[in-house]
Protein backbone atom coordinates (compact mmCIF):
# COMPACT_ATOMS: atom_id res chain seq x y z
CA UNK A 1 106.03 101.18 44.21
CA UNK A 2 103.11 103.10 43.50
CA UNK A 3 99.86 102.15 43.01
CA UNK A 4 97.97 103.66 39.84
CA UNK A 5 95.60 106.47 40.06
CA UNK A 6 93.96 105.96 36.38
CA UNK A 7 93.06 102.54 37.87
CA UNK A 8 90.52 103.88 40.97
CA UNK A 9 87.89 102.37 41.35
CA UNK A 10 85.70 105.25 42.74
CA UNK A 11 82.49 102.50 43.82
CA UNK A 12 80.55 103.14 47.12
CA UNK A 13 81.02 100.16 49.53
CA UNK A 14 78.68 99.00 52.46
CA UNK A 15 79.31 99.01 55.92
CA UNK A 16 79.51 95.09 55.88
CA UNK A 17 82.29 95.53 53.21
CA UNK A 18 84.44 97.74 55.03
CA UNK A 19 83.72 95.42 58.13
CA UNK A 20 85.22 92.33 56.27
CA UNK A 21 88.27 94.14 55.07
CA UNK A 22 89.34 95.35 58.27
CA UNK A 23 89.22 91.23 59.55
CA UNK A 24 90.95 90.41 56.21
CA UNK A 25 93.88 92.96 57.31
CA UNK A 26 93.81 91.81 60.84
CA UNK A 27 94.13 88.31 59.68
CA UNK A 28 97.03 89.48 57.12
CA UNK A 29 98.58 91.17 59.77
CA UNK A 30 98.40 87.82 62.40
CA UNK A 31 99.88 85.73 59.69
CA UNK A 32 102.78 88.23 58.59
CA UNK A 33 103.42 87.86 62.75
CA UNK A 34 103.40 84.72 62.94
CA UNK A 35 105.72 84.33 59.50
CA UNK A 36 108.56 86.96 60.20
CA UNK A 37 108.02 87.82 63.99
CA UNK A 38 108.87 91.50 63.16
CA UNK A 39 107.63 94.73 63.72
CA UNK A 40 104.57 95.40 61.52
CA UNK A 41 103.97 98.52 59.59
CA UNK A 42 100.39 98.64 58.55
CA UNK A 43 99.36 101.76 56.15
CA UNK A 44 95.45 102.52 55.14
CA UNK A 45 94.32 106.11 54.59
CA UNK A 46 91.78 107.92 56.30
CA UNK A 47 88.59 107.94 53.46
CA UNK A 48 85.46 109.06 54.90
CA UNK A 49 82.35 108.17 52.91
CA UNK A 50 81.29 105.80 50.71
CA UNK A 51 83.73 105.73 48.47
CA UNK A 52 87.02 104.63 49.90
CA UNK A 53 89.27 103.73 46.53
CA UNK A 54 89.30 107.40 44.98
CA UNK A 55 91.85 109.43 42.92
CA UNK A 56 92.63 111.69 46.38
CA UNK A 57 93.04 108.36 48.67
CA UNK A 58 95.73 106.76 46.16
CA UNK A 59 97.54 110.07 45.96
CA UNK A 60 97.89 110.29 49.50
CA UNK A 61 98.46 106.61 49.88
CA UNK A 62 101.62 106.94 47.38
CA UNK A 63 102.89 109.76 49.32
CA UNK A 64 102.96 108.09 52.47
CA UNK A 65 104.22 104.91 51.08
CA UNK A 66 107.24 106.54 49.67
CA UNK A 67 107.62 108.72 52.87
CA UNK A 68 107.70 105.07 55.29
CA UNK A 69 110.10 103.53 52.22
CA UNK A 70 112.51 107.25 53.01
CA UNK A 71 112.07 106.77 56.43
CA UNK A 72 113.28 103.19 56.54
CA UNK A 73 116.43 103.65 54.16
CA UNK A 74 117.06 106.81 56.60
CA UNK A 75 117.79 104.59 59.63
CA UNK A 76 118.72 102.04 58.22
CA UNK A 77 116.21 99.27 59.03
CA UNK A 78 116.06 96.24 57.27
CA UNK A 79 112.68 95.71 55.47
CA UNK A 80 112.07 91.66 55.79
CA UNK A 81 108.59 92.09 53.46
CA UNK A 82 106.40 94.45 51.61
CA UNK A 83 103.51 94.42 49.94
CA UNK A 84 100.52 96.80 48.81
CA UNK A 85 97.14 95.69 48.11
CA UNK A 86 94.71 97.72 46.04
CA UNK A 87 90.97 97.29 47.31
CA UNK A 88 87.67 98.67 46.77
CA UNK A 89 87.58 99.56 51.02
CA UNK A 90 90.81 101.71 49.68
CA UNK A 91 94.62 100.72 49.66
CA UNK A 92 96.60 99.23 51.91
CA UNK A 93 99.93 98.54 52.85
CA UNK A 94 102.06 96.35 54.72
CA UNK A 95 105.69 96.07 55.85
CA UNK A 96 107.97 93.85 57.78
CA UNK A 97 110.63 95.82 59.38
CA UNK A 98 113.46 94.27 61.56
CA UNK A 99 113.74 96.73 64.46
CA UNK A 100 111.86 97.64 67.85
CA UNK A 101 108.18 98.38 67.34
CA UNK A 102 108.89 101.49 70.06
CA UNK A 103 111.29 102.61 67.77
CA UNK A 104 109.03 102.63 64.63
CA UNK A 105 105.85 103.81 66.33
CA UNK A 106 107.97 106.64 67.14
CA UNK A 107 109.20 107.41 63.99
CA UNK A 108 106.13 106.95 62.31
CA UNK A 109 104.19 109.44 64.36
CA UNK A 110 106.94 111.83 63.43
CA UNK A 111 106.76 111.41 59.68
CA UNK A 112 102.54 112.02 60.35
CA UNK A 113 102.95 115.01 62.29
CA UNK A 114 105.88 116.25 60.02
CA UNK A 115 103.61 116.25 56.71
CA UNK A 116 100.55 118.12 56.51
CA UNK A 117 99.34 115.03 54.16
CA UNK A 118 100.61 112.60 57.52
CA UNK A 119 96.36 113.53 58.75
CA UNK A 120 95.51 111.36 55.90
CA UNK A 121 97.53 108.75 56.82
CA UNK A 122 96.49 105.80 59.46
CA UNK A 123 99.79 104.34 59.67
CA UNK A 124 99.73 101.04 62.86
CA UNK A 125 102.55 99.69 64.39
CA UNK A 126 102.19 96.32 65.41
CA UNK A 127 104.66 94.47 67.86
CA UNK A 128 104.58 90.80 69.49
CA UNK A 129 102.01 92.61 71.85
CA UNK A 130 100.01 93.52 69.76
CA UNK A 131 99.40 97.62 68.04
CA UNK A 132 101.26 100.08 69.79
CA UNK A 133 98.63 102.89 70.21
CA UNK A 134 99.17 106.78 70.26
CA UNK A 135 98.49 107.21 73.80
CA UNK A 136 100.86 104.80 74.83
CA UNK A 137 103.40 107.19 73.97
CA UNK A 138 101.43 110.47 75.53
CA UNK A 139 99.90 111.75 72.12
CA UNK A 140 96.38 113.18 72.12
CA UNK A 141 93.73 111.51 69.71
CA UNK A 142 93.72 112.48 66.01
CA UNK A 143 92.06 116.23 65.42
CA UNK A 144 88.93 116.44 63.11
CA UNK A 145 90.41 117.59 59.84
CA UNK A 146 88.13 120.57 59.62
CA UNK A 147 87.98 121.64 62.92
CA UNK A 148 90.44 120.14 65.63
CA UNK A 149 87.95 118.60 67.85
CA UNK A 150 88.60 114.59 68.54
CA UNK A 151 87.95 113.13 65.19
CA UNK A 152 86.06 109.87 66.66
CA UNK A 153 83.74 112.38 68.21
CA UNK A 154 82.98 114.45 65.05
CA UNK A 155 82.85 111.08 63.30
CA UNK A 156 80.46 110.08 65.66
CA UNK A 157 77.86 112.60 65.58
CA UNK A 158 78.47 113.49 62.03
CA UNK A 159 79.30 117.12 62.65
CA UNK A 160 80.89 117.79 59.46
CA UNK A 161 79.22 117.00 55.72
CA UNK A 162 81.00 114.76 53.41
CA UNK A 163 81.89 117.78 50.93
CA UNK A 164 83.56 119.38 53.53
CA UNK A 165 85.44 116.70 54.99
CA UNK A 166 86.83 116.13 51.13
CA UNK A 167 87.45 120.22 50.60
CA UNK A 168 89.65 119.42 53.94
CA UNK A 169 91.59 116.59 52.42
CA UNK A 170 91.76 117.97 49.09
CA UNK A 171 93.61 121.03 50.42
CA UNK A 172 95.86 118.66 52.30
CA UNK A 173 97.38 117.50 49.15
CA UNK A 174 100.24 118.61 46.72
């Protein structure tokens, strides 16, 4: 299922906006728990900027949604739900999978380090206790796209202009 490039919305949204969708998703993701009592899979895409539903976010969003959906018919789990919502904060997805969250966080850092497109990709594994983080499993923080420091810290002070952090994910892509 892929969700439609032609369709982008490409409008800037405020801070307050991107706020609110994050508790929307949270709140998604408590009552898919509460529902099926699986392990989550919740995808969004890395967008920095203003503009977080844009031609090169739905391209990478499609290409991680069908690697997850090859991933998942590779071992075998069972998918109890799925569903893929197309906002103006950017797209999201989120599945249901039948299978050990430790399991799936695993796998899912693989398939992020194994693509070069997988930086893009902010993919959260959620289990009965909650989101299983990266350094629960001994993995370093995310690298700054364009230059390798901790991303929260170039994030932070702004190292890196907003052209360059889009020539980084442009070149990312297929």
């Amino acid at each position: 299922m892929n969700i439609l490039p032609e369709l982008v919305e490409e409008r800037r949204v405020s801070l307050e906006e991107v706020l609110l969708s994050r508790d929307m998703r949270q709140e998604r993701q408590q009552e898919w728990m509460s529902r099926y009592a699986v392990t989550l899979i919740s995808l969004t895409i890395v967008v920095p900027g203003e503009c977080k539903d844009t031609l090169l976010s739905r391209r990478a969003f499609n290409i991680a949604w069908q690697s997850l959906a090859s991933l998942l018919a590779e071992k075998g789990w069972r998918t109890v739900d799925k569903a893929v919502f197309c906002l103006p904060t950017g797209p999201e997805g989120l599945l249901a999978v039948d299978f050990s969250p430790e399991e799936v966080k695993r796998a899912c850092v693989e398939l992020e380090q194994q693509s070069a497109v997988g930086r893009l990709w902010d993919i959260d594994v959620i289990g009965p206790e909650g989101i299983l983080s990266r350094q629960m499993f001994g993995l370093a923080p995310r690298s700054c796209l364009v230059c390798s420091r901790d991303a929260r810290l170039c994030a932070r002070e702004r190292t890196h202009s907003l052209s360059e952090l889009h020539q980084a994910m442009e070149a990312l892509l297929p």
